[in-house]
N, C-alpha and C. Protein backbone atom coordinates (compact mmCIF):
# COMPACT_ATOMS: atom_id res chain seq x y z
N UNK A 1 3.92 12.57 -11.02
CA UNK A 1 4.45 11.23 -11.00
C UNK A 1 3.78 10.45 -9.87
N UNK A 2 3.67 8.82 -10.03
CA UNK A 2 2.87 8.09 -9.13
C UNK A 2 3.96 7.25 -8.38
N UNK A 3 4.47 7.24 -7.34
CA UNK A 3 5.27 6.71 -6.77
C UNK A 3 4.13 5.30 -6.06
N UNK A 4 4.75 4.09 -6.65
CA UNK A 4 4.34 2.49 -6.27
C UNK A 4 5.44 2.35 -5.10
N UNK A 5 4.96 2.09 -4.29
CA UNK A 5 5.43 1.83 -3.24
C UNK A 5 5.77 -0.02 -2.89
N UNK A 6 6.96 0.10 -3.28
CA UNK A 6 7.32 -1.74 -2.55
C UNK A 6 7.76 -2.28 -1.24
N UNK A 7 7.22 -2.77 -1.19
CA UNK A 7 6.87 -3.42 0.39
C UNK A 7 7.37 -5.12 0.40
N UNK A 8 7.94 -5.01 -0.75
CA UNK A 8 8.19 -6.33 -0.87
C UNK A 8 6.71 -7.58 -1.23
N UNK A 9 5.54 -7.31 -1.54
CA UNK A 9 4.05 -8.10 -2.02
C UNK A 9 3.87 -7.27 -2.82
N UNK A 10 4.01 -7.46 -3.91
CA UNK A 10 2.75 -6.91 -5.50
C UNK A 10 3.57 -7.29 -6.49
N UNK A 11 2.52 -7.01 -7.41
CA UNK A 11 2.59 -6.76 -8.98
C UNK A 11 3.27 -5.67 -9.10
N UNK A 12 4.55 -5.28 -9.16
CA UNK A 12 4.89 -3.90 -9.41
C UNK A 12 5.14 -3.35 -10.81
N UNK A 13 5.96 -4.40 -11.36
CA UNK A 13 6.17 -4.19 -12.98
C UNK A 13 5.18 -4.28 -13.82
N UNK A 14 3.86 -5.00 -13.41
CA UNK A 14 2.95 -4.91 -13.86
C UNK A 14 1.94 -3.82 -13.83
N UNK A 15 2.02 -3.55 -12.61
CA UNK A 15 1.42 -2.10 -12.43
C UNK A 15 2.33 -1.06 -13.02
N UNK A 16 3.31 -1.03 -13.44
CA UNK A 16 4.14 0.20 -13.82
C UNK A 16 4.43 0.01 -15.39
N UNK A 17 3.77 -0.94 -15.68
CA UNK A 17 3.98 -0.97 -17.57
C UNK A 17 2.76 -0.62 -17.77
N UNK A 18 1.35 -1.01 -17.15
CA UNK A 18 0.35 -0.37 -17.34
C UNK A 18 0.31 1.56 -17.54
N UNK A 19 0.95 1.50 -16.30
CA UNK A 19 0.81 3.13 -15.80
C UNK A 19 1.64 3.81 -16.77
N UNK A 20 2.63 3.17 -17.52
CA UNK A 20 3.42 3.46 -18.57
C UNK A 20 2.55 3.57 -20.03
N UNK A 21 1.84 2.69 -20.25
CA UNK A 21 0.99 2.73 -21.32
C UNK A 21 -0.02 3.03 -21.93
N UNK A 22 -0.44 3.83 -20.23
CA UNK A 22 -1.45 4.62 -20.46
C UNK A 22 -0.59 5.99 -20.62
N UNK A 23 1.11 6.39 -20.44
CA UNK A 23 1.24 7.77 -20.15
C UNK A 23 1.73 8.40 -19.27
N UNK A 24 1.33 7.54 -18.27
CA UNK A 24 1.81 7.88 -17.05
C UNK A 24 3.04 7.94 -16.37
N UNK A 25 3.69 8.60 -16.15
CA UNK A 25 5.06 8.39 -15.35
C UNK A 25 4.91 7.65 -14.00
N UNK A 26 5.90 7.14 -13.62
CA UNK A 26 6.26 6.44 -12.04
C UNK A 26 7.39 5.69 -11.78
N UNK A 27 7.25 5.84 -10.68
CA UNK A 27 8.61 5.33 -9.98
C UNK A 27 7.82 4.20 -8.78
N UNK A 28 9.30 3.10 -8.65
CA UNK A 28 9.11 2.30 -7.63
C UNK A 28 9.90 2.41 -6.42
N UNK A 29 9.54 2.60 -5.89
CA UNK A 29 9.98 2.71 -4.08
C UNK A 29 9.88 2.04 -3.06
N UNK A 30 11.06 2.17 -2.21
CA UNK A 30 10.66 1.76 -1.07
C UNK A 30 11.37 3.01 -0.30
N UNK A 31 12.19 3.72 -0.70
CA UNK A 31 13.05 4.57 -0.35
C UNK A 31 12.14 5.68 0.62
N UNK A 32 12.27 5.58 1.40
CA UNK A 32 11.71 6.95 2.48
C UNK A 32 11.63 8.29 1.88
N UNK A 33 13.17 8.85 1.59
CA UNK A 33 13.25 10.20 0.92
C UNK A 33 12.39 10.35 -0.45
N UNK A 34 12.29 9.31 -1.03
CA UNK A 34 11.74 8.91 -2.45
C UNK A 34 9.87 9.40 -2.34
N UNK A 35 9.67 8.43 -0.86
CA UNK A 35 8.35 8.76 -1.07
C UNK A 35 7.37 9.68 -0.09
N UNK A 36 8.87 10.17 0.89
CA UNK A 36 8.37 11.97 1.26
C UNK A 36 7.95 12.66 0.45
N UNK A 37 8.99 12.84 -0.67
CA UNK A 37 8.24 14.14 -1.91
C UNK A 37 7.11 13.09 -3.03
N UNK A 38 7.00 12.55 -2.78
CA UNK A 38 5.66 11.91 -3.58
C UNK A 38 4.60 12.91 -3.42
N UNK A 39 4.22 12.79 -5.13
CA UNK A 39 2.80 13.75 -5.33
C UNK A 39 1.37 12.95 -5.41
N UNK A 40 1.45 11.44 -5.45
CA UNK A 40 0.80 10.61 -5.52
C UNK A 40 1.32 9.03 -5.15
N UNK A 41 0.59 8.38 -4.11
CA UNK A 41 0.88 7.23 -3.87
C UNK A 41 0.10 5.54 -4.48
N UNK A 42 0.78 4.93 -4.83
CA UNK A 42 0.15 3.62 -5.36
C UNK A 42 0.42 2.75 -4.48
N UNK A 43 -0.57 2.25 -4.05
CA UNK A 43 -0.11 0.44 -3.11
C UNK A 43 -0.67 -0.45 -3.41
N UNK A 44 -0.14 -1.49 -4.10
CA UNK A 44 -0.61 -2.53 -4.28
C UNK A 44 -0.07 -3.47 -3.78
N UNK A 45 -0.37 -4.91 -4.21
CA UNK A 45 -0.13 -6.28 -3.22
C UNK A 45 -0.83 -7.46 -3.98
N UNK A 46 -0.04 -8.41 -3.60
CA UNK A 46 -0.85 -9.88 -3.96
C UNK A 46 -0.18 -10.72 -2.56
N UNK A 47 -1.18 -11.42 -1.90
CA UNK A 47 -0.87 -12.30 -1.08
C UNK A 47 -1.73 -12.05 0.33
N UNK A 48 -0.75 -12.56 1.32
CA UNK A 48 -1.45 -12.10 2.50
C UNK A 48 -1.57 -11.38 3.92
N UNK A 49 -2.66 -10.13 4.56
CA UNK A 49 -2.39 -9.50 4.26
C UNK A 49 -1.33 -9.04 5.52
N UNK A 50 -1.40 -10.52 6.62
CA UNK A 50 -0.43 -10.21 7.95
C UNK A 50 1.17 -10.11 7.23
N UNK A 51 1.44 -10.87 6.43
CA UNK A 51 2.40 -10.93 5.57
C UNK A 51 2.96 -9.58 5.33
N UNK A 52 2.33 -9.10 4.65
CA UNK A 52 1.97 -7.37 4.10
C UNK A 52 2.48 -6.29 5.11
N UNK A 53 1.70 -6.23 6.24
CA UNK A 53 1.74 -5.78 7.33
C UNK A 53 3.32 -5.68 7.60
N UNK A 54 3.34 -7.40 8.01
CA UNK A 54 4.71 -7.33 8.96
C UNK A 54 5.95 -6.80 7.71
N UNK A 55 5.82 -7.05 6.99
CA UNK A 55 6.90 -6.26 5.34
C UNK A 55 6.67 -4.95 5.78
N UNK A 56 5.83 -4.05 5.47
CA UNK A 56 5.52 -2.99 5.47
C UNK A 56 6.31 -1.98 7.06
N UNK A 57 6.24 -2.86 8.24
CA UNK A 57 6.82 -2.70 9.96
C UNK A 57 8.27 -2.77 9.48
N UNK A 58 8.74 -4.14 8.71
CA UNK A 58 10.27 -4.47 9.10
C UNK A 58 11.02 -3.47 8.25
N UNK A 59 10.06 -2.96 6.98
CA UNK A 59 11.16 -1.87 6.19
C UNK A 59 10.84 -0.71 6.51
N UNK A 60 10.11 -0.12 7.99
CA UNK A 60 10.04 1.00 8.34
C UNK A 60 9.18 1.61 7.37
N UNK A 61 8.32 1.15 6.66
CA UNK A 61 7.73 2.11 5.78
C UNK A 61 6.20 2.60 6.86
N UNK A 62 5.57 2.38 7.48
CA UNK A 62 4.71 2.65 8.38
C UNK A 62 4.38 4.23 8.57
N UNK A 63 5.44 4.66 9.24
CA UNK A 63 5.39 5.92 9.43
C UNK A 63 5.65 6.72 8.94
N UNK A 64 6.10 6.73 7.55
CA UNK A 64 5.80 7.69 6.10
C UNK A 64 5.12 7.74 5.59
N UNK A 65 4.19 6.15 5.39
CA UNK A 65 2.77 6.74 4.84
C UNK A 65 2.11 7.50 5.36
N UNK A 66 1.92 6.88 6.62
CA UNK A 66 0.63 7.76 7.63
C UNK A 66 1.13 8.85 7.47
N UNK A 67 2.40 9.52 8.01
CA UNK A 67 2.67 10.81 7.26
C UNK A 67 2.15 11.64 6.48
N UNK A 68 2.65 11.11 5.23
CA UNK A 68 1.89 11.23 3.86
C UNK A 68 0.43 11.71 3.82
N UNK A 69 -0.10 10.69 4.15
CA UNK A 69 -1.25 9.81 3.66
C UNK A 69 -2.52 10.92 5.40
N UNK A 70 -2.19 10.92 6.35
CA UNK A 70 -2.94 11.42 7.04
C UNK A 70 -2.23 12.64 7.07
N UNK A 71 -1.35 12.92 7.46
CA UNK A 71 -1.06 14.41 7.82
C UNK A 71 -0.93 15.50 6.91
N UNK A 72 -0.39 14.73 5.02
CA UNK A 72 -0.24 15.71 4.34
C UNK A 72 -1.38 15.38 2.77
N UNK A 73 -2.15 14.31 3.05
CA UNK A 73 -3.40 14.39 2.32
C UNK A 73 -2.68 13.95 1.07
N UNK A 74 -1.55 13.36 1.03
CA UNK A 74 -1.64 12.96 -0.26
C UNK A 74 -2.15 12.08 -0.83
N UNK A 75 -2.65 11.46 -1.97
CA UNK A 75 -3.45 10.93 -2.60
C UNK A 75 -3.08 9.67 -2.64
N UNK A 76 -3.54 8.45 -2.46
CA UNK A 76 -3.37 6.97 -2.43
C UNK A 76 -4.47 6.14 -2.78
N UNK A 77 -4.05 5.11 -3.69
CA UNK A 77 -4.54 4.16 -4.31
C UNK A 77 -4.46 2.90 -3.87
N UNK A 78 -4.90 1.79 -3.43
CA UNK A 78 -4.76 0.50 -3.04
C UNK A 78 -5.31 -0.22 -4.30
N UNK A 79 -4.58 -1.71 -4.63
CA UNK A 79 -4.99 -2.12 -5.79
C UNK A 79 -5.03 -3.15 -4.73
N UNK A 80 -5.86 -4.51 -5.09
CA UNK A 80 -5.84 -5.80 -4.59
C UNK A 80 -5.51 -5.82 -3.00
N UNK A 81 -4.57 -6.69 -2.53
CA UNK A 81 -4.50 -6.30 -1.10
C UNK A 81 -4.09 -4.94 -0.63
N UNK A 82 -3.02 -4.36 -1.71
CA UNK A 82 -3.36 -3.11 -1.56
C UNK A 82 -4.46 -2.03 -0.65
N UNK A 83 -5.42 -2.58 -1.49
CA UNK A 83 -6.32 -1.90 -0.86
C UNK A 83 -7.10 -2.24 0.59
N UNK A 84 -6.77 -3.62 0.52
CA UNK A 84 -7.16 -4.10 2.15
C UNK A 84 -6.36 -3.44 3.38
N UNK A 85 -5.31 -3.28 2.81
CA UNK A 85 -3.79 -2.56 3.72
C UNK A 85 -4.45 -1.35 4.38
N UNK A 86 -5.52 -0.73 3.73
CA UNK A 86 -5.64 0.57 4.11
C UNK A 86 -6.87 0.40 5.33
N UNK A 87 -7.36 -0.64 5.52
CA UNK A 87 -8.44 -0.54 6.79
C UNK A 87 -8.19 -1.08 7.91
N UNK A 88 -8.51 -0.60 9.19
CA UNK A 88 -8.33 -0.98 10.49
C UNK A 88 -7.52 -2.56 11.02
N UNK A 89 -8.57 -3.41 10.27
CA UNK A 89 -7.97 -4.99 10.67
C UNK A 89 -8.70 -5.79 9.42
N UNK A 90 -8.02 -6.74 9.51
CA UNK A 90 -8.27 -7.78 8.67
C UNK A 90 -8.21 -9.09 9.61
N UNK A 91 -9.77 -9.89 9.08
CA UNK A 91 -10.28 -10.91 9.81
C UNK A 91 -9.10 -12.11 9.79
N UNK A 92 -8.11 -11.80 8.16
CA UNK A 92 -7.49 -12.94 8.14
C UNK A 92 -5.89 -12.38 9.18
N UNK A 93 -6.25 -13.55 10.17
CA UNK A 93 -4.82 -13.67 10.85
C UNK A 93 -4.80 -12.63 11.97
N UNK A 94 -6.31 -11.86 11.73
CA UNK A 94 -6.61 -10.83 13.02
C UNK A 94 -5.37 -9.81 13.03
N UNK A 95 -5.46 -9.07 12.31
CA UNK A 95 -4.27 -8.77 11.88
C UNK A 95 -4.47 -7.09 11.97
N UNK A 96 -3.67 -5.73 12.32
CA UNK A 96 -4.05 -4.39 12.72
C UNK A 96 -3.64 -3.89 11.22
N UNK A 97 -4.36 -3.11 10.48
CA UNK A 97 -4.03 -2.87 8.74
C UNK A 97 -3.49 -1.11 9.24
N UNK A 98 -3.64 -0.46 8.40
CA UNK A 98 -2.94 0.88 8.35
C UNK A 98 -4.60 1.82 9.01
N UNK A 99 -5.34 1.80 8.74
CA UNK A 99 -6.75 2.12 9.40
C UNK A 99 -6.82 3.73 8.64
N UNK A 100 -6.52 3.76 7.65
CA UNK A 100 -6.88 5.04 6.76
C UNK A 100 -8.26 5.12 6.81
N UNK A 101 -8.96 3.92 6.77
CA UNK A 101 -10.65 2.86 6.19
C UNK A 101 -11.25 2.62 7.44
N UNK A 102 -12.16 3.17 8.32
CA UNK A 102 -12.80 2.55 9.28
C UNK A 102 -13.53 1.87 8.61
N UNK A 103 -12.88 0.26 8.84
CA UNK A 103 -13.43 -0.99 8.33
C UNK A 103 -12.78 -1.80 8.48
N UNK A 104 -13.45 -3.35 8.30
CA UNK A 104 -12.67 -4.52 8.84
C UNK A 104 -12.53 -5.20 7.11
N UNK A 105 -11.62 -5.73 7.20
CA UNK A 105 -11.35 -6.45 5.81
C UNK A 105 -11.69 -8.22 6.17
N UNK A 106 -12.61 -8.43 5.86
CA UNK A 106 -13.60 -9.43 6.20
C UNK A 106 -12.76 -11.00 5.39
N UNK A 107 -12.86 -12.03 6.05
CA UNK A 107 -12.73 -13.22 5.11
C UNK A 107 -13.14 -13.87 4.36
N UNK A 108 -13.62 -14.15 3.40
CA UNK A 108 -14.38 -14.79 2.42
C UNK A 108 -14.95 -16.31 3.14
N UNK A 109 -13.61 -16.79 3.85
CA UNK A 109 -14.34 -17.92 4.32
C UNK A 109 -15.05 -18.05 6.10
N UNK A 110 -15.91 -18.30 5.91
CA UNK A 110 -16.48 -18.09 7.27
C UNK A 110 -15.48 -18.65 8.10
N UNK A 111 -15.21 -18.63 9.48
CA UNK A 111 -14.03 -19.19 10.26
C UNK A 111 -14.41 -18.78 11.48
């Protein structure tokens, strides 16, 4: 099962009728205990990504991914900002991302 992780930014139902229609089972979370035993993680997002960030701090979800995600290797997906979430900083709003990605998530507009 693919546990989507909500953070309060994404497409979730959209991502989970897909993941449904291809077959796939999943669940949506934000629940801690929920996504300790996760065998696979999804993160996605639309918007922006200090936004993201500070969602991600205020519902304590921070330190279960990294958990997860660095200490027990489980598998994670970033879709859209999603996937920006996962590198060091992001140019927009200078902002500290989860740093799974040594990399900067760059702005499209020069600034």
């Amino acid at each position: 099962m693919i546990t989507i992780i909500d953070y309060g930014m994404g497409n979730l139902g959209s991502v989970q009728n897909m993941l449904n229609h291809i077959g796939v089972q999943s669940q949506i979370t934000n629940s801690i205990p929920a996504i300790e035993k996760a065998d696979k993680l999804l993160l996605p997002g639309v918007g922006a990504f200090g936004a993201a960030m500070t969602l991600i701090k205020e519902k304590n979800l921070a330190d279960i991914l990294n958990y997860k995600v660095v200490d027990k290797k489980t598998p994670v997906l970033g879709i859209c900002l999603g996937m920006q979430l996962l590198t060091e900083h992001s140019e927009e709003g200078n902002v500290k991302g989860l740093g799974w990605i040594k990399a900067t998530t760059k702005s499209l507009i020069p600034g």
